[in-house]
PDB file of N, CA and C in Angstrom:
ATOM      1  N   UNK A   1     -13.951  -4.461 -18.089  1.00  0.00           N
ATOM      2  CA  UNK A   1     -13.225  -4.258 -16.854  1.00  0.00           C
ATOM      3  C   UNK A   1     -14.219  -4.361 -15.706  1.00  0.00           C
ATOM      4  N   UNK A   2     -13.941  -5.218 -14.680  1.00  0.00           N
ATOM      5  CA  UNK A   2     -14.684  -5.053 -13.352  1.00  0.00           C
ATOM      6  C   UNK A   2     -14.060  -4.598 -12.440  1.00  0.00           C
ATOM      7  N   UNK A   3     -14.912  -4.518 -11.729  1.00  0.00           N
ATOM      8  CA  UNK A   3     -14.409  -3.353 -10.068  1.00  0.00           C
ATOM      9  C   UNK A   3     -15.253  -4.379  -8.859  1.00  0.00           C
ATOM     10  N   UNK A   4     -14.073  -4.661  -8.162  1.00  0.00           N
ATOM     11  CA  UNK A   4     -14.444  -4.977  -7.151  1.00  0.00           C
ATOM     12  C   UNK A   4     -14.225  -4.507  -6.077  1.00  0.00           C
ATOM     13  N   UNK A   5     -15.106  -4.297  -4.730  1.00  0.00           N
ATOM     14  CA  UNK A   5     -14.641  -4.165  -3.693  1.00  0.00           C
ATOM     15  C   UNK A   5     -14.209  -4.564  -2.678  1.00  0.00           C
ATOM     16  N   UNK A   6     -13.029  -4.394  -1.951  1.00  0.00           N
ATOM     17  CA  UNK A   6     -11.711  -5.320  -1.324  1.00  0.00           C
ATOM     18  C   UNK A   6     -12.065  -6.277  -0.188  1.00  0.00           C
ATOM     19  N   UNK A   7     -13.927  -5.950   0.345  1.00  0.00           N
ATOM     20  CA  UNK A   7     -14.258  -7.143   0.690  1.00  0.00           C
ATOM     21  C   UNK A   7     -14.927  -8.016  -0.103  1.00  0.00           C
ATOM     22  N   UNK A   8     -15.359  -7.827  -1.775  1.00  0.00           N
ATOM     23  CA  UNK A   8     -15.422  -9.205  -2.651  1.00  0.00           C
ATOM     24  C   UNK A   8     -14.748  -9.164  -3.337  1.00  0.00           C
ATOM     25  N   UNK A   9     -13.254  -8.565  -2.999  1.00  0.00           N
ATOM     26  CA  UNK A   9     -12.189  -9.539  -3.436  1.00  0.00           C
ATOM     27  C   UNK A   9     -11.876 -10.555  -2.617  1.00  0.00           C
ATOM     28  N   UNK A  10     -12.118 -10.333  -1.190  1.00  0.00           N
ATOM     29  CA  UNK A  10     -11.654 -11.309  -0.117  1.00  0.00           C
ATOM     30  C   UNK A  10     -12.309 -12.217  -0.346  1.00  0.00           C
ATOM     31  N   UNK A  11     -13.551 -12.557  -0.394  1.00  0.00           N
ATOM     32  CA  UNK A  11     -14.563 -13.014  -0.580  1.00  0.00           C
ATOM     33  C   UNK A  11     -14.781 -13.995  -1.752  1.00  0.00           C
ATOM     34  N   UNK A  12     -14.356 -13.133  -2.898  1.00  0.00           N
ATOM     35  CA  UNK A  12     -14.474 -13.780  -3.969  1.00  0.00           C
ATOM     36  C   UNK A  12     -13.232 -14.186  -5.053  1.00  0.00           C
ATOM     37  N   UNK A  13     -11.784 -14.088  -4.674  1.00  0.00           N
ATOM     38  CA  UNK A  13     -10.618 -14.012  -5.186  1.00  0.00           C
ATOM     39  C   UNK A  13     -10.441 -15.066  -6.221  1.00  0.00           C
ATOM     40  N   UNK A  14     -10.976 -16.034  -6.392  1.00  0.00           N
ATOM     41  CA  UNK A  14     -11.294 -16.977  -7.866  1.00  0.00           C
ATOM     42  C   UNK A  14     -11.568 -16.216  -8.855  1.00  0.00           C
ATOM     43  N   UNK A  15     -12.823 -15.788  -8.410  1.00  0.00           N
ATOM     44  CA  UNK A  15     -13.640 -14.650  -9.623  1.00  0.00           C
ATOM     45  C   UNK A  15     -12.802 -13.927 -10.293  1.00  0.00           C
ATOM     46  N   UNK A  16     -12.568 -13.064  -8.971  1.00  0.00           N
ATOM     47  CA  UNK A  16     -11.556 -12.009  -9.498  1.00  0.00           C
ATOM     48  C   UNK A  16     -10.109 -12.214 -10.582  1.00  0.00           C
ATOM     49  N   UNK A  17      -9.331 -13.840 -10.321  1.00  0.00           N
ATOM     50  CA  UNK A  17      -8.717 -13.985 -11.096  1.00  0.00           C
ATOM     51  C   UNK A  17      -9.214 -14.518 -12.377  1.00  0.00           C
ATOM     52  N   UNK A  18     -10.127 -14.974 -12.552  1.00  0.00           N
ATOM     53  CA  UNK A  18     -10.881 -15.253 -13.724  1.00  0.00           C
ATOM     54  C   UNK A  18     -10.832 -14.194 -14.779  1.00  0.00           C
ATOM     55  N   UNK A  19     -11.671 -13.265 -14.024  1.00  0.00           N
ATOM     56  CA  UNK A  19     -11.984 -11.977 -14.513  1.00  0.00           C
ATOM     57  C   UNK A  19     -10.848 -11.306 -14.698  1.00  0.00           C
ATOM     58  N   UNK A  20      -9.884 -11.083 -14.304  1.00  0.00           N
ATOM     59  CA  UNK A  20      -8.528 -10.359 -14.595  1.00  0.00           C
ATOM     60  C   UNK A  20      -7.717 -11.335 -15.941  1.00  0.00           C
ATOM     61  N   UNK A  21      -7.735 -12.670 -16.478  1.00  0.00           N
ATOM     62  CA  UNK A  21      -7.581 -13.007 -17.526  1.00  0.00           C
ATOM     63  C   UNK A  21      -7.658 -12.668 -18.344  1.00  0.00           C
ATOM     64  N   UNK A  22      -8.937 -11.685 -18.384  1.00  0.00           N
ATOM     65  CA  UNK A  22      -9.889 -11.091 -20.365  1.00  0.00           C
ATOM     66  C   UNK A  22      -9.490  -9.756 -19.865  1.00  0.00           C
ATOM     67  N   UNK A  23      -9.591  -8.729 -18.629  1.00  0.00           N
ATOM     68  CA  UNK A  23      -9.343  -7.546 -18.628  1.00  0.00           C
ATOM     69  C   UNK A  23      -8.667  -7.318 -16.987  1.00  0.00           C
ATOM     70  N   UNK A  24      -8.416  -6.315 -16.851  1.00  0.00           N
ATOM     71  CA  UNK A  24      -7.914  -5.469 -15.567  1.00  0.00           C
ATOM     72  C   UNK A  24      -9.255  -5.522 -15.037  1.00  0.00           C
ATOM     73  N   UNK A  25      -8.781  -5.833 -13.414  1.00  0.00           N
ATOM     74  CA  UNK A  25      -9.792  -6.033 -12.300  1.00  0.00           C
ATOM     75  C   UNK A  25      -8.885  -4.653 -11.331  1.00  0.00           C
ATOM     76  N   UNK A  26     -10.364  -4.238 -11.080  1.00  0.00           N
ATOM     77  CA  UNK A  26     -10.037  -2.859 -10.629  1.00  0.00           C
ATOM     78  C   UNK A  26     -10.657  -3.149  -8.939  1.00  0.00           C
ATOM     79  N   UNK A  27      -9.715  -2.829  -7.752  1.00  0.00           N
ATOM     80  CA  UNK A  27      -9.953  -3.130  -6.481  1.00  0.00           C
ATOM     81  C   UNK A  27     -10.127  -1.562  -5.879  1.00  0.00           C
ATOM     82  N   UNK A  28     -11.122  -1.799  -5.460  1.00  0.00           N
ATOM     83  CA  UNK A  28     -11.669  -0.114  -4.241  1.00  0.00           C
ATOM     84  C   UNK A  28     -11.473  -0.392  -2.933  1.00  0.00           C
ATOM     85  N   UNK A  29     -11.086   0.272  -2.524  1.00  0.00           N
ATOM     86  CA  UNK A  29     -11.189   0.410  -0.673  1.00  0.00           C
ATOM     87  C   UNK A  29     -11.906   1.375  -0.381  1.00  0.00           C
ATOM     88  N   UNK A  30     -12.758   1.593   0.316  1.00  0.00           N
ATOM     89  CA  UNK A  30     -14.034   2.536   0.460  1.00  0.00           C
ATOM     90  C   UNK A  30     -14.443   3.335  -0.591  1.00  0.00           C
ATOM     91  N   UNK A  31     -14.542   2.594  -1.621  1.00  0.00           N
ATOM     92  CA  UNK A  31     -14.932   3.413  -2.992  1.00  0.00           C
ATOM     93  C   UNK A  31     -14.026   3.812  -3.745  1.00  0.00           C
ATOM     94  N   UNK A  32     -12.687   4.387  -3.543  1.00  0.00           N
ATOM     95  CA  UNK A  32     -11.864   4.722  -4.190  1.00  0.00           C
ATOM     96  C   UNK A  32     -10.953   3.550  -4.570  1.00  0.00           C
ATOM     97  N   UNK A  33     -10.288   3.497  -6.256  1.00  0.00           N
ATOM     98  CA  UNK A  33     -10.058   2.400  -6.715  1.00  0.00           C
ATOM     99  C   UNK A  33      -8.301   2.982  -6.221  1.00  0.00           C
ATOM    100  N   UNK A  34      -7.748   1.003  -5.577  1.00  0.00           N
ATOM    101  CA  UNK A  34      -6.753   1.398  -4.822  1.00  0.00           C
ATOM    102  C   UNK A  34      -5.711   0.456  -5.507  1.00  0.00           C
ATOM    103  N   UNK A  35      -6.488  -0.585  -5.866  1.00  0.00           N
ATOM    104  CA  UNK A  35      -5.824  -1.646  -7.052  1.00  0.00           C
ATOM    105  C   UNK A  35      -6.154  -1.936  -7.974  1.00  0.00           C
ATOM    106  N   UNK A  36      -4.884  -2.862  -8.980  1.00  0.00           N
ATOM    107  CA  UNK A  36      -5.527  -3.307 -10.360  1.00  0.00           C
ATOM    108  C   UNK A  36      -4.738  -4.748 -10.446  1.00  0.00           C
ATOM    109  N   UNK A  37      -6.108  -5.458 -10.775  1.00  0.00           N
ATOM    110  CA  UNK A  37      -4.958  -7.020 -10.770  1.00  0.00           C
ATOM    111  C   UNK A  37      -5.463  -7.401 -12.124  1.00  0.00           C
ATOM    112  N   UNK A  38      -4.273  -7.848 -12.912  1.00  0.00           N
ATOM    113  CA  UNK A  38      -3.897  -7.883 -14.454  1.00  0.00           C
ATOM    114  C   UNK A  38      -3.376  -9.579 -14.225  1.00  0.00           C
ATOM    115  N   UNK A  39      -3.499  -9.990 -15.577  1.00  0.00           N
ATOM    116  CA  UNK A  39      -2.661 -10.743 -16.056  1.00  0.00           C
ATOM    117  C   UNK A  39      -1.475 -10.850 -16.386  1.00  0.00           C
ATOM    118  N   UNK A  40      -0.494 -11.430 -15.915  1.00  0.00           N
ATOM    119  CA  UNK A  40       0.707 -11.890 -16.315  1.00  0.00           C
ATOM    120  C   UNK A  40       1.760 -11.113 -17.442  1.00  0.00           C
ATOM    121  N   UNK A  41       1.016 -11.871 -18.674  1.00  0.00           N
ATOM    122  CA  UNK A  41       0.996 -11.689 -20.124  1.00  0.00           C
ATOM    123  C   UNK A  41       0.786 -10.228 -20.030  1.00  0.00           C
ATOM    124  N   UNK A  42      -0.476  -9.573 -19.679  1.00  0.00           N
ATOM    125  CA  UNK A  42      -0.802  -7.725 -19.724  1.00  0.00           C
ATOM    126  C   UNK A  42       0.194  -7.226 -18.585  1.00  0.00           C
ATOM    127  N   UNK A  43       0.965  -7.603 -17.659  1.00  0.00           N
ATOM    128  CA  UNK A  43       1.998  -6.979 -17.020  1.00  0.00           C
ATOM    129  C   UNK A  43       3.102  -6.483 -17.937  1.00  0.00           C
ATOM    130  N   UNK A  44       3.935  -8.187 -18.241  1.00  0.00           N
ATOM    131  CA  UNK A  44       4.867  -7.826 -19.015  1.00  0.00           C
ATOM    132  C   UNK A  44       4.071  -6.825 -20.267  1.00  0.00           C
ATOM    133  N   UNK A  45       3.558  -6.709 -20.669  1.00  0.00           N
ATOM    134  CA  UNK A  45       3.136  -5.451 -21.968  1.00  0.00           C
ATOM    135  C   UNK A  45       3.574  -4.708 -21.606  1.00  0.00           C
ATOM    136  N   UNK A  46       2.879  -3.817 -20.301  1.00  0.00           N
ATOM    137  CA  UNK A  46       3.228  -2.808 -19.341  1.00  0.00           C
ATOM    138  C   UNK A  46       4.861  -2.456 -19.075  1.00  0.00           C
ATOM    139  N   UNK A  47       5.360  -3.497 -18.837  1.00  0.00           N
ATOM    140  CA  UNK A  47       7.047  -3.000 -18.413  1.00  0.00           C
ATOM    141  C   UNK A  47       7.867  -3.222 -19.261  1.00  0.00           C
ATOM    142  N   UNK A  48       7.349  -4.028 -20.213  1.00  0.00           N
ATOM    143  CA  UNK A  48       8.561  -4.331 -21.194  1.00  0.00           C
ATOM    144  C   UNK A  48       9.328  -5.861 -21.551  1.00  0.00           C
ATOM    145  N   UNK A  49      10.293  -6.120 -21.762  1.00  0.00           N
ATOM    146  CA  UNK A  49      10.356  -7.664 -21.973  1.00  0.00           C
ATOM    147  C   UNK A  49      11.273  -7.735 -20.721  1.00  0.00           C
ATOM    148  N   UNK A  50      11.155  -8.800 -19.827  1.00  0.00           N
ATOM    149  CA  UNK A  50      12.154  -9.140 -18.539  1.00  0.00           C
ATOM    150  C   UNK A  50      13.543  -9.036 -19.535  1.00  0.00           C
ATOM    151  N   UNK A  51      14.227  -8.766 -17.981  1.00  0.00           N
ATOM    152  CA  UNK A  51      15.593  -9.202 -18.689  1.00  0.00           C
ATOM    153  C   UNK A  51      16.448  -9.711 -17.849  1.00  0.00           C
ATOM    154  N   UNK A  52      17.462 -10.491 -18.267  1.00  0.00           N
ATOM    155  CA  UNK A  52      18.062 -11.233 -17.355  1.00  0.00           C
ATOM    156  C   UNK A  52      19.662 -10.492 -16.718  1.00  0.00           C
ATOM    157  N   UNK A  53      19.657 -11.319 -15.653  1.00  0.00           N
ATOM    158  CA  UNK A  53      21.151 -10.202 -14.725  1.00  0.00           C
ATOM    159  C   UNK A  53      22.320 -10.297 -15.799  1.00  0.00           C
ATOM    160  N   UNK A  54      22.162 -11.271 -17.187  1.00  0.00           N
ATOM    161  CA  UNK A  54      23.304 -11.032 -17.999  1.00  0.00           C
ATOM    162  C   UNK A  54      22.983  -9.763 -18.594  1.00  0.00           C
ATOM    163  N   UNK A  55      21.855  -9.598 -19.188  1.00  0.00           N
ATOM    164  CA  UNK A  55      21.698  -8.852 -20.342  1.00  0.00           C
ATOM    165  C   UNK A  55      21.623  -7.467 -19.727  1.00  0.00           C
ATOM    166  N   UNK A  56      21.301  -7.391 -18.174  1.00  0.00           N
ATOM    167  CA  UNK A  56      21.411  -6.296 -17.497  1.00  0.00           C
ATOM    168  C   UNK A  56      22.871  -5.597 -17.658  1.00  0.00           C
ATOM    169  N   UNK A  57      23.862  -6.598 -17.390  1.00  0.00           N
ATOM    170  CA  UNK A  57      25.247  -6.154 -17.034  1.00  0.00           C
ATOM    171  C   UNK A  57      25.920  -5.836 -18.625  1.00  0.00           C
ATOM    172  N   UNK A  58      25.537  -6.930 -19.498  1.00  0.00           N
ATOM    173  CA  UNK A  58      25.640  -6.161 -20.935  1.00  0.00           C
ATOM    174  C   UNK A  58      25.618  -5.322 -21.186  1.00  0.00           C
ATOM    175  N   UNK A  59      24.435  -4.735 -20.652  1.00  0.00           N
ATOM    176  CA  UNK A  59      24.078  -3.273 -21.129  1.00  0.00           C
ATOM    177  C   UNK A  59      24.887  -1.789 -20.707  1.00  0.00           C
ATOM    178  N   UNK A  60      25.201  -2.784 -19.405  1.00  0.00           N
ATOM    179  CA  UNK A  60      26.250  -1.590 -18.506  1.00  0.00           C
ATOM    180  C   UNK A  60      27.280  -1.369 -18.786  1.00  0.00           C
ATOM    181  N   UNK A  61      27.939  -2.423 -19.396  1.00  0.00           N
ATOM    182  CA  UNK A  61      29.243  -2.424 -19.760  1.00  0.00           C
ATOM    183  C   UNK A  61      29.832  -1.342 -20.912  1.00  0.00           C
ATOM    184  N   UNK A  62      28.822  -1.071 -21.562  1.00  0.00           N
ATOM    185  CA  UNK A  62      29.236  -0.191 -22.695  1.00  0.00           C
ATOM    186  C   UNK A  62      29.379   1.110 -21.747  1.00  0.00           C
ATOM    187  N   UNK A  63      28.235   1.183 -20.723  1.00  0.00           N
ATOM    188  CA  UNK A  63      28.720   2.333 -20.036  1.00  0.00           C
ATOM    189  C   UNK A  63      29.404   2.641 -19.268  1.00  0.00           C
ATOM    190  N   UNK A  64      30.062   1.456 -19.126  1.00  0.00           N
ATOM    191  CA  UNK A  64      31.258   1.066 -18.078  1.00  0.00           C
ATOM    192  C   UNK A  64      32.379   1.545 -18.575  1.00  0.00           C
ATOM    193  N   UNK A  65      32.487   1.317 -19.958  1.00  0.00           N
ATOM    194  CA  UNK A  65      33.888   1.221 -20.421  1.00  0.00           C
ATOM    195  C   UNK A  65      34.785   3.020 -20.322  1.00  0.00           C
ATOM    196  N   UNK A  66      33.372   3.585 -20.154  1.00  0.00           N
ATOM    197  CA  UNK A  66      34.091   5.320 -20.101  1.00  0.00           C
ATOM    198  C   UNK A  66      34.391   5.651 -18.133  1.00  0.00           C
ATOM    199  N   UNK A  67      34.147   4.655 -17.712  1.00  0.00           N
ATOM    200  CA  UNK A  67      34.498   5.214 -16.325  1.00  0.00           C
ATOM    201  C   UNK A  67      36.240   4.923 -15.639  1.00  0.00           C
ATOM    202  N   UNK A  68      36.456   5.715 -15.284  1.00  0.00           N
ATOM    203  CA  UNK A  68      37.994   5.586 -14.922  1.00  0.00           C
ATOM    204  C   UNK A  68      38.263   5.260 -13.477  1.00  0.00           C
ATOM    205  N   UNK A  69      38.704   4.262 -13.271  1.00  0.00           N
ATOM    206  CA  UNK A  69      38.788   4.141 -11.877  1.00  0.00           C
ATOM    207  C   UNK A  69      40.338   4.097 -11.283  1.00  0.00           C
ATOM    208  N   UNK A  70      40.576   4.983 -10.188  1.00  0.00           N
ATOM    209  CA  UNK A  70      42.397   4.972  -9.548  1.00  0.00           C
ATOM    210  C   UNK A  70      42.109   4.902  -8.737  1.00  0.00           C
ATOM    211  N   UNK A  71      42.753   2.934  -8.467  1.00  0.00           N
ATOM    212  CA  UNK A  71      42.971   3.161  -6.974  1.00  0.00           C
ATOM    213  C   UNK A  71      44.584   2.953  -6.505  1.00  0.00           C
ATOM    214  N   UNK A  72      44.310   4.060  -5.359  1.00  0.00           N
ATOM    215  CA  UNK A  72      45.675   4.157  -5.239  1.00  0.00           C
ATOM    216  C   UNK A  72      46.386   2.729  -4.420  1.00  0.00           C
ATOM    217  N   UNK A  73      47.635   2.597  -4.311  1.00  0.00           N
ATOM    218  CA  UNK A  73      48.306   1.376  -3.568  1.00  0.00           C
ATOM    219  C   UNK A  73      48.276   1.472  -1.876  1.00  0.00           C
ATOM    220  N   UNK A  74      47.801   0.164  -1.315  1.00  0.00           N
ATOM    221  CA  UNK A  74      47.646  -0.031  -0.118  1.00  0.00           C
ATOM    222  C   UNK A  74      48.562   0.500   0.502  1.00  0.00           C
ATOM    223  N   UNK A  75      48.990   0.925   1.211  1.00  0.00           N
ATOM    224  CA  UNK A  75      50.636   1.370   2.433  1.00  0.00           C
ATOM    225  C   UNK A  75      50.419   0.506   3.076  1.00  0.00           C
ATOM    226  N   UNK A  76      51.771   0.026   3.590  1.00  0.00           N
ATOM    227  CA  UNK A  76      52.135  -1.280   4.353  1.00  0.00           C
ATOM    228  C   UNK A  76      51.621  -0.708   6.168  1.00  0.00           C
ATOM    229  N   UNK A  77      51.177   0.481   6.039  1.00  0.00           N
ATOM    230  CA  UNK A  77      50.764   0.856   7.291  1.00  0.00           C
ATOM    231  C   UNK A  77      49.425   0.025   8.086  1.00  0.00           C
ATOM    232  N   UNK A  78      48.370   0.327   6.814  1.00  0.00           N
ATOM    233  CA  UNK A  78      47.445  -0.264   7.169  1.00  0.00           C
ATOM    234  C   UNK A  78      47.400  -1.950   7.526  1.00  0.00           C
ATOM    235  N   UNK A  79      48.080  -2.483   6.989  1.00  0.00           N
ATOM    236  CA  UNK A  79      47.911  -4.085   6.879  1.00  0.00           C
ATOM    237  C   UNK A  79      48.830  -5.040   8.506  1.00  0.00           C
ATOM    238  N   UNK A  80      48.133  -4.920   9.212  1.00  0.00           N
ATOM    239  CA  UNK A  80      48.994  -5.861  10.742  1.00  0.00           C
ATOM    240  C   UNK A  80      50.279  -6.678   9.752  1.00  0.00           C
ATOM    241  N   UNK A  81      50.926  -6.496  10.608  1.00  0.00           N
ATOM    242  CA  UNK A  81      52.351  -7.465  10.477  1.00  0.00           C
ATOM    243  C   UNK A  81      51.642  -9.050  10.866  1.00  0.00           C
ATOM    244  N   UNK A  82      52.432  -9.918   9.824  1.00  0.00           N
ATOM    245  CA  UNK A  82      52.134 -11.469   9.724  1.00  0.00           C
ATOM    246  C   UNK A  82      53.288 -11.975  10.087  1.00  0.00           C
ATOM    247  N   UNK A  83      53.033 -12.794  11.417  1.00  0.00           N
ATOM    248  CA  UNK A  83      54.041 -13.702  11.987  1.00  0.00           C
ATOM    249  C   UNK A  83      53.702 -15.233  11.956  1.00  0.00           C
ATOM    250  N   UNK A  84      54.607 -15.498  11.367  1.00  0.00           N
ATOM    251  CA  UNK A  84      54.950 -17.311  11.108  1.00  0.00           C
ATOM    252  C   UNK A  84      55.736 -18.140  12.610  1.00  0.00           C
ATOM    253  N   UNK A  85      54.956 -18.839  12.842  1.00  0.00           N
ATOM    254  CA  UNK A  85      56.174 -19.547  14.070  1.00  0.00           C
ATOM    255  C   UNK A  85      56.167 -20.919  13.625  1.00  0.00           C
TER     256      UNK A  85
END
């Protein structure tokens, strides 16, 4: 793991992605480490497998199916009168 600091990351931001390929590149701002720039591949590890807006809503649906929804009927109050000429 290397540590760089956030002016040779500016400086040197090739490197740094190089180096973040084989391990986590660790970024300091006045000494204290403030970032970590990873690879791709070592992200997804981290969060898990993407998933897509289907497989999202898939998933919801099972929890969907216990929710009850009433809606009640519009009243002809709310809706302006429609005139034809």
């Amino acid at each position: 793991m290397q540590i760089f600091s956030s002016r040779e990351f500016n400086q040197r931001t090739s490197q740094a992605q190089k180096a973040a390929a084989t391990a986590p590149v660790i970024i300091t701002h006045r000494g204290v480490p403030a970032q970590v720039l990873l690879s791709y591949a070592d992200y997804q590890k981290l969060t898990g497998k993407p998933q897509t807006a289907l497989e999202i809503l898939q998933s919801i649906e099972a929890d969907a199916a216990d929710i009850e929804l009433e809606i009640p009927p519009r009243s002809s109050s709310q809706r302006p009168a429609v005139e034809f000429e």
